[in-house]
N, C-alpha and C. Protein backbone atom coordinates (compact mmCIF):
# COMPACT_ATOMS: atom_id res chain seq x y z
N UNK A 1 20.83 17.73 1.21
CA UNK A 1 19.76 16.75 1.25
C UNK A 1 18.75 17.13 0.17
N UNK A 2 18.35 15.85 -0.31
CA UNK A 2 17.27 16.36 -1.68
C UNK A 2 16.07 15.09 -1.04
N UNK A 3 14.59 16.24 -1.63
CA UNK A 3 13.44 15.28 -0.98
C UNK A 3 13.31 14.98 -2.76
N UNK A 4 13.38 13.75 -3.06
CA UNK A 4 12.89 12.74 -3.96
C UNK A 4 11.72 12.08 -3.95
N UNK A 5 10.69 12.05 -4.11
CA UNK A 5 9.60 11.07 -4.64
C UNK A 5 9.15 10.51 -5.58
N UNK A 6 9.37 8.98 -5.36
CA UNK A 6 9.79 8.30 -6.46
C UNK A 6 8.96 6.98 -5.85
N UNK A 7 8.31 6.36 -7.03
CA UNK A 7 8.49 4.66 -7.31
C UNK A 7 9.45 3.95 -7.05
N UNK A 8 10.13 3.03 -6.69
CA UNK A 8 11.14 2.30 -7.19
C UNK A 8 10.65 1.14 -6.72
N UNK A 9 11.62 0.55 -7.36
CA UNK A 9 11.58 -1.37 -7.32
C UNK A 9 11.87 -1.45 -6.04
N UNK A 10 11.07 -2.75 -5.30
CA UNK A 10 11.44 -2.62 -4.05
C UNK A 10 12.39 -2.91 -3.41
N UNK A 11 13.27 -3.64 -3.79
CA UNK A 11 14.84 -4.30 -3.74
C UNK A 11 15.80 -2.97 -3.72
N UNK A 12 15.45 -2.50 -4.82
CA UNK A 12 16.49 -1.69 -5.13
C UNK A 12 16.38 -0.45 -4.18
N UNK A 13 15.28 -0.23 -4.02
CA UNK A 13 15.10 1.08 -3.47
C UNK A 13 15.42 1.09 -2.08
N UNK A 14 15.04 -0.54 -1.10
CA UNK A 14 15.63 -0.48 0.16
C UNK A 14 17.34 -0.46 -0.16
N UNK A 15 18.07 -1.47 -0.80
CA UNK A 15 19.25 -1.11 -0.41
C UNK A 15 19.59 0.30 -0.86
N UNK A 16 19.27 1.53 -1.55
CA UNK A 16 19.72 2.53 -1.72
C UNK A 16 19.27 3.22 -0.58
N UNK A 17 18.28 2.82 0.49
CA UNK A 17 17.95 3.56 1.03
C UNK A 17 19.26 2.74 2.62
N UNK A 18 19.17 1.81 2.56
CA UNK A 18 20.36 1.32 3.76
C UNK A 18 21.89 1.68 3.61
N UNK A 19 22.11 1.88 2.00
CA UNK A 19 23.45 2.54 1.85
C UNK A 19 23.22 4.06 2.43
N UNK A 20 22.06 4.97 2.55
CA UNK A 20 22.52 6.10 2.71
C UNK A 20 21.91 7.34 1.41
N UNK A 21 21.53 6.51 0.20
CA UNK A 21 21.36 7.19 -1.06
C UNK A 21 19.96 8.00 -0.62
N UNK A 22 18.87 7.31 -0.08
CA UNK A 22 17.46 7.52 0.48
C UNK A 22 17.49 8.23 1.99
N UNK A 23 16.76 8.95 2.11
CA UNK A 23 17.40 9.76 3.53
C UNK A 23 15.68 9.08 4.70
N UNK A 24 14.41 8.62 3.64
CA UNK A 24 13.23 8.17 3.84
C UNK A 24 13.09 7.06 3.31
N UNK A 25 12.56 6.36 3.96
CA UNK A 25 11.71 5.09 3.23
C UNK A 25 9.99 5.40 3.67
N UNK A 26 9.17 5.62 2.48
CA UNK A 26 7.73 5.16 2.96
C UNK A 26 6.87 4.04 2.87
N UNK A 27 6.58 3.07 3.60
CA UNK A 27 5.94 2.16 2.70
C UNK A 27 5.41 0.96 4.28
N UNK A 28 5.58 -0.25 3.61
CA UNK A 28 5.27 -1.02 4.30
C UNK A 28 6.42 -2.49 4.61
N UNK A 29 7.48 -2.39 5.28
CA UNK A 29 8.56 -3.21 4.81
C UNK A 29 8.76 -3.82 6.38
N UNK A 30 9.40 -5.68 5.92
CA UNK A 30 9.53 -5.91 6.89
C UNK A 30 11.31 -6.70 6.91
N UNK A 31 11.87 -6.89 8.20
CA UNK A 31 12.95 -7.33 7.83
C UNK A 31 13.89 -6.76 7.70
N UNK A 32 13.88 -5.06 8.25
CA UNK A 32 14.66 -3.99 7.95
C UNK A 32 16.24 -3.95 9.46
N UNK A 33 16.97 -4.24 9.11
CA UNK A 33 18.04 -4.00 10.66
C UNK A 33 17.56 -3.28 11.76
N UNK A 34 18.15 -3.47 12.92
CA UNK A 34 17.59 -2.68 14.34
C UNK A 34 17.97 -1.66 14.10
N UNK A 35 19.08 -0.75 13.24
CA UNK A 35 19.35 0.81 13.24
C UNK A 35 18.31 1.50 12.08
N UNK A 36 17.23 0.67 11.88
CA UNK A 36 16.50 1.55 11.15
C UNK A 36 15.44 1.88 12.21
N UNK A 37 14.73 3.28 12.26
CA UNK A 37 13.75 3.61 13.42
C UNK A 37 12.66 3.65 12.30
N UNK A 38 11.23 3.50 12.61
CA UNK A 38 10.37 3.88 12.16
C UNK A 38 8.74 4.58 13.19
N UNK A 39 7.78 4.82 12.16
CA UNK A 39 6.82 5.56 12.96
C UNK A 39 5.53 5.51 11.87
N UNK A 40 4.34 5.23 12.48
CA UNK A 40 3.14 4.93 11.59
C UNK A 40 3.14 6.15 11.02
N UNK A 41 2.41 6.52 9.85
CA UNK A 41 1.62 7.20 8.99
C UNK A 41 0.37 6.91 9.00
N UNK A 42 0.06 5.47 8.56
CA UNK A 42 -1.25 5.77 7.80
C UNK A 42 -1.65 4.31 7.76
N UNK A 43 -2.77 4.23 8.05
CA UNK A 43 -3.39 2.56 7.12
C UNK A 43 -4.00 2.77 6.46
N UNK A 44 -3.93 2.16 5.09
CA UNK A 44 -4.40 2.02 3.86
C UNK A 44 -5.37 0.97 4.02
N UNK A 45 -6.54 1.34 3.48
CA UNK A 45 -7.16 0.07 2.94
C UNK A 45 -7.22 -0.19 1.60
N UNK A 46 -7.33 -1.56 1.28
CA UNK A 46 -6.99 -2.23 -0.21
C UNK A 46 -8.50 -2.68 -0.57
N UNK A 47 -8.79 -2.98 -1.54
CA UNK A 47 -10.10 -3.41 -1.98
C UNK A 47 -9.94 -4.14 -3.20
N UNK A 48 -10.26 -5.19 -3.74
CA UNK A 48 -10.54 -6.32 -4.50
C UNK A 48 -10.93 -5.61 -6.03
N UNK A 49 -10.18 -5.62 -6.94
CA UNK A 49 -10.79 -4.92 -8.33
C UNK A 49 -11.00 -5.89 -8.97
N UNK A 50 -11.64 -5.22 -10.04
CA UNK A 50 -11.58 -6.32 -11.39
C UNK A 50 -12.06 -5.05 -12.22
N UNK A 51 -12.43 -5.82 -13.68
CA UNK A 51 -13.55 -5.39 -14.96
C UNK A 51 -14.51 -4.80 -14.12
N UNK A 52 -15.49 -3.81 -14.85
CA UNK A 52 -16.37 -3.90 -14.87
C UNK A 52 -17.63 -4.99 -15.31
N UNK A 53 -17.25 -5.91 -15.92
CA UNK A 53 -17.92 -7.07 -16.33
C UNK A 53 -17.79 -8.09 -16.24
N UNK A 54 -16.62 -8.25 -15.17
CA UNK A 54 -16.61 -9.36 -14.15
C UNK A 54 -17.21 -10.04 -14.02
N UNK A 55 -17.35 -11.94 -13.68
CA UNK A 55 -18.80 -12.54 -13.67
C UNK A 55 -18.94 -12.24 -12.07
N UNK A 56 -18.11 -11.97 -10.93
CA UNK A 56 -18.10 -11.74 -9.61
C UNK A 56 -18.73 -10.08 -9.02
N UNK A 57 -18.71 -9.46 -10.04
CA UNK A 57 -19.89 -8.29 -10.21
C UNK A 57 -21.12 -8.66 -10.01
N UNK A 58 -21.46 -9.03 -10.96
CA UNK A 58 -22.97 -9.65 -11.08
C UNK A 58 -23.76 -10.35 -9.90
N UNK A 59 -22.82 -10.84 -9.09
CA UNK A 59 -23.46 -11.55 -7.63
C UNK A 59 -24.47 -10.92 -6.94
N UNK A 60 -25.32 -11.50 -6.33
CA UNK A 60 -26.31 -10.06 -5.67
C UNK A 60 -25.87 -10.55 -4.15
N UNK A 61 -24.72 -11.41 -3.95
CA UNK A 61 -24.18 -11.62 -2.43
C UNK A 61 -22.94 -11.04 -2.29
N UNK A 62 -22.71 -10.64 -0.99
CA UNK A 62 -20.84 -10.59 -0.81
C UNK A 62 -20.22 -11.96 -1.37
N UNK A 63 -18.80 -11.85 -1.90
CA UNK A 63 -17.88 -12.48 -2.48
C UNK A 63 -17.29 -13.36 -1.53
N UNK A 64 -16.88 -14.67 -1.63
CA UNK A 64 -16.67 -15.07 -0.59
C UNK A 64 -15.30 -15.75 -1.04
N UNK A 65 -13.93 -15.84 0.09
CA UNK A 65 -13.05 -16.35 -0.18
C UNK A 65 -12.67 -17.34 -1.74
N UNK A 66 -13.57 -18.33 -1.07
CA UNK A 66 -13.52 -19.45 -1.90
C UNK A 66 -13.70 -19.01 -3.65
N UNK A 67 -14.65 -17.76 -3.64
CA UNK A 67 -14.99 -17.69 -4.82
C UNK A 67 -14.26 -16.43 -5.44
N UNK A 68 -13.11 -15.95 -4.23
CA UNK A 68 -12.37 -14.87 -4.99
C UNK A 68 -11.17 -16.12 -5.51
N UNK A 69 -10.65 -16.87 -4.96
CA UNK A 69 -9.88 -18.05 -5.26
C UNK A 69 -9.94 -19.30 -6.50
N UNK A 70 -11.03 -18.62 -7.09
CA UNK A 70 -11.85 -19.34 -8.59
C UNK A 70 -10.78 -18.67 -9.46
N UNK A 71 -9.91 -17.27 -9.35
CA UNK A 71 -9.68 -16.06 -10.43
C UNK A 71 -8.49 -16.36 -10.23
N UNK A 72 -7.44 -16.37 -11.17
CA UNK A 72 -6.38 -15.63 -10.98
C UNK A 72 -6.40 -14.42 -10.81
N UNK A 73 -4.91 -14.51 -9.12
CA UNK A 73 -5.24 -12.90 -8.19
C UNK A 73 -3.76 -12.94 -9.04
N UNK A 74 -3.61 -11.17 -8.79
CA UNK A 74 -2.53 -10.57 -9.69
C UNK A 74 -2.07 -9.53 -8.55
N UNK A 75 -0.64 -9.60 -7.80
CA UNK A 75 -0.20 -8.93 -6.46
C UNK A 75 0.65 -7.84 -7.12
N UNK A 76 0.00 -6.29 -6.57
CA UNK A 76 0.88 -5.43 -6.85
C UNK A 76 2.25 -5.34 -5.73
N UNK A 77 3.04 -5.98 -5.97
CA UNK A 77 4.49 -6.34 -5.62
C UNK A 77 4.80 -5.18 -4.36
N UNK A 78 4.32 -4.12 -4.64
CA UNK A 78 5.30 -3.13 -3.91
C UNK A 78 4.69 -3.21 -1.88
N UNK A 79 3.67 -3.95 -2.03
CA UNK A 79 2.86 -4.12 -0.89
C UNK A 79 3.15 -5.68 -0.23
N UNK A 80 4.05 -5.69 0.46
CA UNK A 80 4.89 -6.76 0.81
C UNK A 80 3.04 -7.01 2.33
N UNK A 81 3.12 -6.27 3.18
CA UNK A 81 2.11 -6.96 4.08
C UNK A 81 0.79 -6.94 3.67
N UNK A 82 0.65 -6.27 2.58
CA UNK A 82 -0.66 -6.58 1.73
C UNK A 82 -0.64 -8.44 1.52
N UNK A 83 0.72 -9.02 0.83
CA UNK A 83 0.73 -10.31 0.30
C UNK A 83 0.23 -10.67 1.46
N UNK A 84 0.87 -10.56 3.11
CA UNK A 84 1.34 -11.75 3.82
C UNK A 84 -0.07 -11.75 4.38
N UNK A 85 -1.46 -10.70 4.58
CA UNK A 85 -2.28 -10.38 5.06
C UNK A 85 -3.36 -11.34 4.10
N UNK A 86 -3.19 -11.20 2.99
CA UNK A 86 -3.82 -11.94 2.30
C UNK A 86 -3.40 -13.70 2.26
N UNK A 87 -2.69 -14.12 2.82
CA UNK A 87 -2.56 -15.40 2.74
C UNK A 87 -3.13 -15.60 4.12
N UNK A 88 -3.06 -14.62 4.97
CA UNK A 88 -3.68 -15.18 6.29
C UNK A 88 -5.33 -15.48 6.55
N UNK A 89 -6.01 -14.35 5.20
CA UNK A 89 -7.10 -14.64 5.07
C UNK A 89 -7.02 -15.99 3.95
N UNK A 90 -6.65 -16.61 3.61
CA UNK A 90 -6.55 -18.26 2.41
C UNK A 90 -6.81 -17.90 1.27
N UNK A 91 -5.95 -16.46 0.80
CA UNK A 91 -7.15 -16.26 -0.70
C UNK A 91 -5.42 -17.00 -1.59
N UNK A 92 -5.54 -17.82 -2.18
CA UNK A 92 -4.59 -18.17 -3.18
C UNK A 92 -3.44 -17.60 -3.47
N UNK A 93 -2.30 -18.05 -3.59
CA UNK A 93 -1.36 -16.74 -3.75
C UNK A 93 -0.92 -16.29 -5.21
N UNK A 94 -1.13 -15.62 -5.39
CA UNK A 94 -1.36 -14.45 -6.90
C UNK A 94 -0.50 -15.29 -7.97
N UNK A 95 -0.83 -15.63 -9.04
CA UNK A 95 -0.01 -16.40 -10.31
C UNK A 95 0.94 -15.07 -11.20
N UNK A 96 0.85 -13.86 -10.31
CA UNK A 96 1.54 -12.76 -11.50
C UNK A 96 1.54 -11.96 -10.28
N UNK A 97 2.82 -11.09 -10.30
CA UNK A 97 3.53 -9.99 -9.38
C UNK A 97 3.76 -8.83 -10.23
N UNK A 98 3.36 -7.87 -10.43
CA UNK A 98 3.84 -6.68 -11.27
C UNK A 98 3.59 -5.63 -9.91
N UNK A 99 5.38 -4.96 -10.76
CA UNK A 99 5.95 -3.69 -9.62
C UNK A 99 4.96 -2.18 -9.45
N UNK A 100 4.81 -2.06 -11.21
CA UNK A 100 3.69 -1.10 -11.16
C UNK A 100 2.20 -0.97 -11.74
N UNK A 101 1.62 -0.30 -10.95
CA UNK A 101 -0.02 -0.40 -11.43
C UNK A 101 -0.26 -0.27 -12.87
N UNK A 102 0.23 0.99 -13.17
CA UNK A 102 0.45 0.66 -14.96
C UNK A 102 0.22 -0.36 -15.77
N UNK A 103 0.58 -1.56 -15.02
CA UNK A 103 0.79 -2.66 -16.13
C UNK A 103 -0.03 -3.67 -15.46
N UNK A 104 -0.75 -3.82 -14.43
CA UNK A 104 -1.87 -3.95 -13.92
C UNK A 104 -3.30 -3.85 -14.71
N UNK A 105 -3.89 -2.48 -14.69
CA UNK A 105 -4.87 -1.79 -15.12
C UNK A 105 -5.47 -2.67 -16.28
N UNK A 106 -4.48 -2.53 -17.27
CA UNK A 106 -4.72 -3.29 -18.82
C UNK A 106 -5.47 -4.43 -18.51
N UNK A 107 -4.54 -5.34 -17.54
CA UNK A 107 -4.77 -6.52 -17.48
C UNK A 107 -5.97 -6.68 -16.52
N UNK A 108 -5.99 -6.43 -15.77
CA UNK A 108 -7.41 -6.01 -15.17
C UNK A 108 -8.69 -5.91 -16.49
N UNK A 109 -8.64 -5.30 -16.78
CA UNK A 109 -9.52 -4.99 -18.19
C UNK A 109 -9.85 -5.44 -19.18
N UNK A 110 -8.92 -6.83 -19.42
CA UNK A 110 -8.96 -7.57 -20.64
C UNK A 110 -9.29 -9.05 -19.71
N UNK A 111 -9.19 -9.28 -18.34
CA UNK A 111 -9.26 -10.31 -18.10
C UNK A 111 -10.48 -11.15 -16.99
N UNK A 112 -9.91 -11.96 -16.55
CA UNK A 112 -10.94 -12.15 -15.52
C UNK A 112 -10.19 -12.09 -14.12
N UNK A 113 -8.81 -11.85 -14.21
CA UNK A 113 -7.91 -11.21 -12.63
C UNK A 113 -8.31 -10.89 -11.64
N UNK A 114 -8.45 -10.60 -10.21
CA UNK A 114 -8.45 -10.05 -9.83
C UNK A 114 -7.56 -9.39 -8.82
N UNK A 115 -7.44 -8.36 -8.50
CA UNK A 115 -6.34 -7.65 -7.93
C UNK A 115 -6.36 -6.47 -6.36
N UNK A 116 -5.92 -7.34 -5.47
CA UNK A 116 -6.01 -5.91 -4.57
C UNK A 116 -5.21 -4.71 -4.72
N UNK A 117 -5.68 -3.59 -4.52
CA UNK A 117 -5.13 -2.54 -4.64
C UNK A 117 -5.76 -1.52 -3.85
N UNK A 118 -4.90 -0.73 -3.51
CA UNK A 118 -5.17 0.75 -2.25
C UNK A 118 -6.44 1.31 -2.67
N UNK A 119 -7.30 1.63 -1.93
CA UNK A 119 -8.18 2.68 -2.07
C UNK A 119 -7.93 3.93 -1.90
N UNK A 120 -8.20 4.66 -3.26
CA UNK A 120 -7.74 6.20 -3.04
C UNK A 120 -6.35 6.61 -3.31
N UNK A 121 -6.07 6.27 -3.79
CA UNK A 121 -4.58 6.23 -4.11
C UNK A 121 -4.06 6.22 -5.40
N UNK A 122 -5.12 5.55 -6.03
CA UNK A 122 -4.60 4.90 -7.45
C UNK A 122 -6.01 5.37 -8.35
N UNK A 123 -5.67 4.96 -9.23
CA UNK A 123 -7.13 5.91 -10.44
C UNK A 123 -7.66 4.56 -11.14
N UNK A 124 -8.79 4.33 -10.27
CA UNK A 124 -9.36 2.72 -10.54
C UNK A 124 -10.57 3.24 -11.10
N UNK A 125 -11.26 4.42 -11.67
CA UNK A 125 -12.11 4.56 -12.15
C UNK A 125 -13.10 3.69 -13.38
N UNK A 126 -11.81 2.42 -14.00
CA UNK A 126 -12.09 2.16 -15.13
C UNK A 126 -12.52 0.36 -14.58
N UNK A 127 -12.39 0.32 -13.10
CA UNK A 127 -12.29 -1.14 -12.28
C UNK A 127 -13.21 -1.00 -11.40
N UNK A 128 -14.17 -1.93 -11.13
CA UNK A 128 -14.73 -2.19 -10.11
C UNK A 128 -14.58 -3.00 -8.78
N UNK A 129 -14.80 -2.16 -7.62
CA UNK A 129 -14.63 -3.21 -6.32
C UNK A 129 -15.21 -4.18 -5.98
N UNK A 130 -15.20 -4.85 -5.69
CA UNK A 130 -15.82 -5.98 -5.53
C UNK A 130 -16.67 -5.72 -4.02
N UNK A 131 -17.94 -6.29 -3.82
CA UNK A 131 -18.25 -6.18 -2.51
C UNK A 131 -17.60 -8.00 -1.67
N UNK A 132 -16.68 -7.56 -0.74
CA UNK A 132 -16.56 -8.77 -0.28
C UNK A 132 -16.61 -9.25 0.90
N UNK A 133 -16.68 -10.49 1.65
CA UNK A 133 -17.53 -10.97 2.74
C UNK A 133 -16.74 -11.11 3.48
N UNK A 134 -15.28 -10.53 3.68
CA UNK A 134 -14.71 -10.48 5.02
C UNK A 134 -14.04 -8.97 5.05
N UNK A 135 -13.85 -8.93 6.12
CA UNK A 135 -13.05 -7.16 6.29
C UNK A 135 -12.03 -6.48 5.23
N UNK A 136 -12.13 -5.20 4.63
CA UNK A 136 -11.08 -4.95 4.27
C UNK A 136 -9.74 -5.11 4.63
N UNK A 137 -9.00 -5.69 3.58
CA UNK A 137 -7.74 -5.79 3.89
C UNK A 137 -6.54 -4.08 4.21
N UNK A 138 -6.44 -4.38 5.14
CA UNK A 138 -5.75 -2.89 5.81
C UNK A 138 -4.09 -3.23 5.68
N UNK A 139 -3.39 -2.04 4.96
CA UNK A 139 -1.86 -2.16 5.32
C UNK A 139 -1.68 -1.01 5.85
N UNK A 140 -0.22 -1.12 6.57
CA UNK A 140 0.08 -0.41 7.69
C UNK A 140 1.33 0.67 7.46
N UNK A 141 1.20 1.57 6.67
CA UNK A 141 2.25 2.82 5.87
C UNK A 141 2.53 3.04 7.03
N UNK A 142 4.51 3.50 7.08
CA UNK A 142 5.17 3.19 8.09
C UNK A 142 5.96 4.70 7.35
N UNK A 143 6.63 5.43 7.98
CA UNK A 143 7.97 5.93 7.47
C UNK A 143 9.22 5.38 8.16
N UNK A 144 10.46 5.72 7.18
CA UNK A 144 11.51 4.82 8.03
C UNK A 144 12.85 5.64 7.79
N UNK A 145 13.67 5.72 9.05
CA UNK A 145 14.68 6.68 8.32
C UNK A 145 15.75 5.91 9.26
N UNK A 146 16.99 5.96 9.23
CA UNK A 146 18.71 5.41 10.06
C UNK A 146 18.86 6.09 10.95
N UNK A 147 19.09 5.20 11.72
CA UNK A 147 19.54 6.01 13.13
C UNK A 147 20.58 7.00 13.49
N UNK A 148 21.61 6.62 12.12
CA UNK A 148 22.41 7.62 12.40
C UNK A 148 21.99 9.24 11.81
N UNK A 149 20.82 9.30 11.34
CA UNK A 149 20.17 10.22 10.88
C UNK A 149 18.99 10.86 12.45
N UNK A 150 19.36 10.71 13.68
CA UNK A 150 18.52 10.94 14.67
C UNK A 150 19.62 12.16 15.01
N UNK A 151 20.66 12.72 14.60
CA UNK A 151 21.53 13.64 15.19
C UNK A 151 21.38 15.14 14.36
N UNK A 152 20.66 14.75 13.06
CA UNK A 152 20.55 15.58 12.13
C UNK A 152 18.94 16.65 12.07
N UNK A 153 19.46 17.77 12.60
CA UNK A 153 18.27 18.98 13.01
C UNK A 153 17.55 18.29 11.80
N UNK A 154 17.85 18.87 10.16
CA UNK A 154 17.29 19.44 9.25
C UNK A 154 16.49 18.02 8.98
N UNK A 155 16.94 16.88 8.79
CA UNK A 155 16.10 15.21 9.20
C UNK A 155 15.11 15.04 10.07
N UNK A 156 15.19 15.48 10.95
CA UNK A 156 14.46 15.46 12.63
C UNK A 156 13.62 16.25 12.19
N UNK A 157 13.94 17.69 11.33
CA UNK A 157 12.76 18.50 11.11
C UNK A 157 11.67 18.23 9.87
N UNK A 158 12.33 17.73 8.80
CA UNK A 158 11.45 17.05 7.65
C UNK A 158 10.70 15.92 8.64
N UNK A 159 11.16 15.00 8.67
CA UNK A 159 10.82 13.61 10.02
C UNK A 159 9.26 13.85 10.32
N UNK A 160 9.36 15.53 11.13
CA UNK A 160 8.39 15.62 11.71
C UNK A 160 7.25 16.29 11.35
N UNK A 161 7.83 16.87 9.74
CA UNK A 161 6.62 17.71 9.45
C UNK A 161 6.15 16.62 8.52
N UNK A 162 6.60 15.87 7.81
CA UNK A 162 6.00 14.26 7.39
C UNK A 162 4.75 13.37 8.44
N UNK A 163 5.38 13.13 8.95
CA UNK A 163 4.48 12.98 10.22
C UNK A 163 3.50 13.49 10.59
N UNK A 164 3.69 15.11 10.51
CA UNK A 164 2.76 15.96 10.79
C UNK A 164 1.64 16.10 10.24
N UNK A 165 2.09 16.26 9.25
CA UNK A 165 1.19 16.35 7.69
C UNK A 165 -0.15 14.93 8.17
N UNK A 166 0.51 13.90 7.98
CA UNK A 166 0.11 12.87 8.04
C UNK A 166 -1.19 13.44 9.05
N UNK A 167 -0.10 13.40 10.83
CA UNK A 167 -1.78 13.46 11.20
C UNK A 167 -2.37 14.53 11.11
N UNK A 168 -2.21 15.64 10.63
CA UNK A 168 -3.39 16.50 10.70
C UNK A 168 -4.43 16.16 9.75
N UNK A 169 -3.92 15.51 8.37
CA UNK A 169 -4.87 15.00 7.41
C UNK A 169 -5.75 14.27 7.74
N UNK A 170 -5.39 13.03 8.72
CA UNK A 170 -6.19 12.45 9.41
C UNK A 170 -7.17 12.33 10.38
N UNK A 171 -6.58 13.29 11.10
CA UNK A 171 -7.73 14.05 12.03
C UNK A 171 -8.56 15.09 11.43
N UNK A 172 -8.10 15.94 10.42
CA UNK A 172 -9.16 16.14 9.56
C UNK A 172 -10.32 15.54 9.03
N UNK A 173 -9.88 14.21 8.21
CA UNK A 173 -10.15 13.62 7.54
C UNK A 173 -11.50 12.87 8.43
N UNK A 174 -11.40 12.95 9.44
CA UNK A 174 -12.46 12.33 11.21
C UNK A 174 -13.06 13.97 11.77
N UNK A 175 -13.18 14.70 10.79
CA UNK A 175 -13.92 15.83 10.99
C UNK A 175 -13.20 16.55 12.66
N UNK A 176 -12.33 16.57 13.23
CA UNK A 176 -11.57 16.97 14.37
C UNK A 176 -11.19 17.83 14.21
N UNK A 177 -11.13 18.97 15.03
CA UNK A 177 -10.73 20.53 15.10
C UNK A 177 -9.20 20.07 15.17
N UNK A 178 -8.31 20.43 14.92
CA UNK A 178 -6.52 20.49 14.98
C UNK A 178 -6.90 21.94 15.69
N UNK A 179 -6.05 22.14 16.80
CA UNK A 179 -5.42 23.37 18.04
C UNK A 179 -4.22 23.50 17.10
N UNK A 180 -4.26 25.20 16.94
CA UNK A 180 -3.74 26.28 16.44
C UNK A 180 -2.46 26.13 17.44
N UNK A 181 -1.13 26.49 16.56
CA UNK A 181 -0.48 26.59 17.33
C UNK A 181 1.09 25.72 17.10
């Protein structure tokens, strides 16, 4: 078994991961067969970028639907319930899909776009958030592994220190003592 961490396209990367090639899936995916098991990690929150010189900067109000829906939105692809979360709030659905942030950023920068993307995650130093007038949009990081992989110690034991990791960071992260042990 090899631990890989990797990008990939999202197509590609689930079926390598349903053939067997992927021993993990992390992410946010829906539509996956009943022999796949999964287990939360983490919710992400996403936040609204742009330019720094944005004309939606300049507002001295929160941003409001209607007026994030003035911009072409630009969907980083790999966040499948990011999309579906955002159509439930009515914000337009994105005129451009790119797989990686990379090729994002630029465009962000040269344009008037705007783009949700993870907080904390990504190096938006050069983008500003937008303040906006309904709740952050939250996605729901899942890990996911085959059932026929529930028989396998050395799986079961990565599985859980993944997991683990996860929450102790989190309960950290909420100032909480973690018990030794």
């Amino acid at each position: 078994m090899a631990l890989v961490l990797s990008h990939c396209i999202r197509c590609v990367c689930i079926n390598d991961f349903l053939r067997g090639d992927i021993d993990f899936l992390v992410g946010s995916y829906t539509g996956l067969p009943n022999n796949i098991h999964q287990a939360h990690l983490i919710d992400i929150s996403h936040s609204a970028y742009v330019r720094k010189e944005h004309p939606l900067v300049k507002l001295n109000t929160a941003v409001t639907i209607e007026e994030l829906n003035e911009y072409q939105i630009i969907e980083l692809e790999t966040h499948e319930n990011a999309d579906f979360t955002l159509r439930t709030k009515n914000i337009v659905r994105p005129s451009l899909k790119l797989s990686k942030y990379e090729k994002i950023a630029p465009i962000l920068k040269e344009s008037s776009a705007i783009c949700f993307l993870p907080d904390n995650l990504l190096n938006t130093s050069d983008l500003v958030s937008l303040n906006i007038a309904f709740p952050k949009l939250m996605v729901n990081c899942r890990i996911y592994w085959h059932e026929l992989m529930n028989g396998d110690l050395f799986h079961n034991y990565l599985k859980g220190v993944l997991i683990n990791i996860n929450c102790k960071a989190r309960t950290e992260s909420l100032g909480e003592q973690i018990p030794s042990g």
